[in-house]
Protein backbone atom coordinates (compact mmCIF):
# COMPACT_ATOMS: atom_id res chain seq x y z
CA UNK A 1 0.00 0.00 0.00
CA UNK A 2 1.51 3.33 -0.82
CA UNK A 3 1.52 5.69 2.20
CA UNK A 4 0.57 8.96 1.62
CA UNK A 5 3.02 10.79 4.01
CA UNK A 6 6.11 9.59 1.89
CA UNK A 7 4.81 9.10 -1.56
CA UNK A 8 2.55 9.87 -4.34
CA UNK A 9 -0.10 7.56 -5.22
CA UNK A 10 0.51 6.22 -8.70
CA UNK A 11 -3.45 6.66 -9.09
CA UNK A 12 -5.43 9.07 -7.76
CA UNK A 13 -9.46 9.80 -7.32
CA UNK A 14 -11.26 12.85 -7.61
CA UNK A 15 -13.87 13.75 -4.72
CA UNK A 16 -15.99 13.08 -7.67
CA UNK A 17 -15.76 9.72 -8.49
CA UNK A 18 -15.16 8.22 -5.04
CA UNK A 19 -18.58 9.52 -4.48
CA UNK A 20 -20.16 7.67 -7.31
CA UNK A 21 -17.81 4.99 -6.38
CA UNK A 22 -19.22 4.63 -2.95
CA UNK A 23 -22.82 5.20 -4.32
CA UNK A 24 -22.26 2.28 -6.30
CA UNK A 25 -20.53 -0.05 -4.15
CA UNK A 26 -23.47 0.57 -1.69
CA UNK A 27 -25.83 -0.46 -4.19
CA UNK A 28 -23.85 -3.59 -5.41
CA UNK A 29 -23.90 -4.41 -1.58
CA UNK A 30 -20.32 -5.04 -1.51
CA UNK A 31 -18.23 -6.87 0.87
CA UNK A 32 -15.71 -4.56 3.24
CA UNK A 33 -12.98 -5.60 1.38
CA UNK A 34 -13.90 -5.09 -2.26
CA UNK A 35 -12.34 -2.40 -4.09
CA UNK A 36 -12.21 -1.01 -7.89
CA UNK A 37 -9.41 -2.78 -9.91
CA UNK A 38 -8.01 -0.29 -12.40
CA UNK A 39 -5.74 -1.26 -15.31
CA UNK A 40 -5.41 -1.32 -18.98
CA UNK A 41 -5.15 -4.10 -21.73
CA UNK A 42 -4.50 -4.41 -25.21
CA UNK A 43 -7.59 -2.99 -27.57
CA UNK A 44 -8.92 0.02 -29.09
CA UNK A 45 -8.25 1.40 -32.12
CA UNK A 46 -5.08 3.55 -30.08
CA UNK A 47 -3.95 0.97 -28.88
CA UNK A 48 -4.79 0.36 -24.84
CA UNK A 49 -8.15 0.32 -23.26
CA UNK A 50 -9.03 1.37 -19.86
CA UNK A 51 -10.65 -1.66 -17.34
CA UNK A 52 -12.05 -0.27 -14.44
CA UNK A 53 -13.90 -2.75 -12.23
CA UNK A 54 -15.00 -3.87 -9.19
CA UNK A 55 -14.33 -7.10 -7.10
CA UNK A 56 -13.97 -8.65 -3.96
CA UNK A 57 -10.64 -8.76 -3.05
CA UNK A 58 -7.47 -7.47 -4.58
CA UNK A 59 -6.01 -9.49 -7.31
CA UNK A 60 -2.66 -11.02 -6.70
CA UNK A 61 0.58 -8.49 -6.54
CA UNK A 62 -1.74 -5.90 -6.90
CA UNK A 63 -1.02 -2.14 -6.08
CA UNK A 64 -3.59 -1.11 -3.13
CA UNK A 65 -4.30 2.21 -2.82
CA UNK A 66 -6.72 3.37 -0.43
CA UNK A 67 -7.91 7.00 -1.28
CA UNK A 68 -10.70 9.33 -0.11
CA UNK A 69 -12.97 5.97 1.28
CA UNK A 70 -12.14 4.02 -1.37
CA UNK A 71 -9.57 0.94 -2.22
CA UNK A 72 -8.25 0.98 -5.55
CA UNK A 73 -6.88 -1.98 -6.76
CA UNK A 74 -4.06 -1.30 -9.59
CA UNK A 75 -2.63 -4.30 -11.47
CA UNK A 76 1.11 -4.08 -11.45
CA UNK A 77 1.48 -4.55 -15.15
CA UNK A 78 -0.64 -1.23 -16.06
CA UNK A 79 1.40 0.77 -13.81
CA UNK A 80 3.95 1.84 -16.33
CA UNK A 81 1.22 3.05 -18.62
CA UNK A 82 -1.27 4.84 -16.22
CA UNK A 83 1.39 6.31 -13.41
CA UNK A 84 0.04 9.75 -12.24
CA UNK A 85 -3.77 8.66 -13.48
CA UNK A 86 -6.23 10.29 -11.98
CA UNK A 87 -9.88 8.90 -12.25
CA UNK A 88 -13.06 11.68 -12.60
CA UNK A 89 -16.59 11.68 -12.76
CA UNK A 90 -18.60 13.92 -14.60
CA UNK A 91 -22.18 13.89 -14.84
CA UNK A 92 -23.95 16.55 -17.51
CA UNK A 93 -26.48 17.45 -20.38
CA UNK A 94 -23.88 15.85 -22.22
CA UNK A 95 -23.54 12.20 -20.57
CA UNK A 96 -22.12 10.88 -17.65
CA UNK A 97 -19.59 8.84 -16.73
CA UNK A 98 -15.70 7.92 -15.34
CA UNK A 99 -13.02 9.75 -16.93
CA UNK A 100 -9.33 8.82 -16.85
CA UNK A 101 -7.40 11.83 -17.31
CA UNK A 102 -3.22 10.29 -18.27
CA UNK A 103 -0.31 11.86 -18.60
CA UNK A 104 1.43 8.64 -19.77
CA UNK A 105 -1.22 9.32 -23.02
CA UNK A 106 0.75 10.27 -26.11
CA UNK A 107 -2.46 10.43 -28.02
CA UNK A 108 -6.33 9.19 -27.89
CA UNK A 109 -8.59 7.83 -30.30
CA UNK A 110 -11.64 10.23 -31.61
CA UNK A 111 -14.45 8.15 -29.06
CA UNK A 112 -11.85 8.65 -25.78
CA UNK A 113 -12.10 5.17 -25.24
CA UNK A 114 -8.47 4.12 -26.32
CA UNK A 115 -4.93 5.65 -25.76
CA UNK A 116 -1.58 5.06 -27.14
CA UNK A 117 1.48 5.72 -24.96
């Protein structure tokens, strides 16, 4: 787990989307231990694709973050490509939804669903 007093989280949540987070979890019922497992795998027309999930427990060699009420559950292999991620929600006359906002991102495809680094 990365403590906040000596380091910066490699993944970050606005006040934002831990609240729809929570909102969420609460209505899924989940267990004390679940969490939202964040990562990225090969897809998109750009080349990576966001996964942003939740589940139980944390998988296996897992980054745990724990940040505004919330555990976040970041797969060691996506760390290279989402360090200094932050995760947003925004909800609007124009949709709603989770946003990943990346500096790691070279470039994104036209729908915002894929990234290239």
């Amino acid at each position: 787990m990365t403590n906040p007093e000596t380091s910066t989280p490699p993944f970050k949540i606005t006040e934002e989307a831990a609240a729809e987070i929570l909102k969420l979890a609460e209505m899924k019922k989940l267990s004390a231990g679940a969490g939202v497992k964040v990562g990225v795998q090969a897809g998109g027309c750009s080349g990576f694709t966001y996964l942003l999930d939740f589940v139980d427990a944390p998988p296996e060699g897992a980054e745990i973050i724990e940040e505004k009420g919330v555990r976040i559950f970041v797969a060691t292999k996506s760390l290279p490509y989402i360090s200094g991620c932050s995760l947003d929600f925004t909800g609007g006359l124009q949709g709603k939804g989770f946003q990943f906002h990346n500096p790691q991102a070279t470039s994104t495809c036209g729908c915002g669903e894929s990234f290239s680094v």
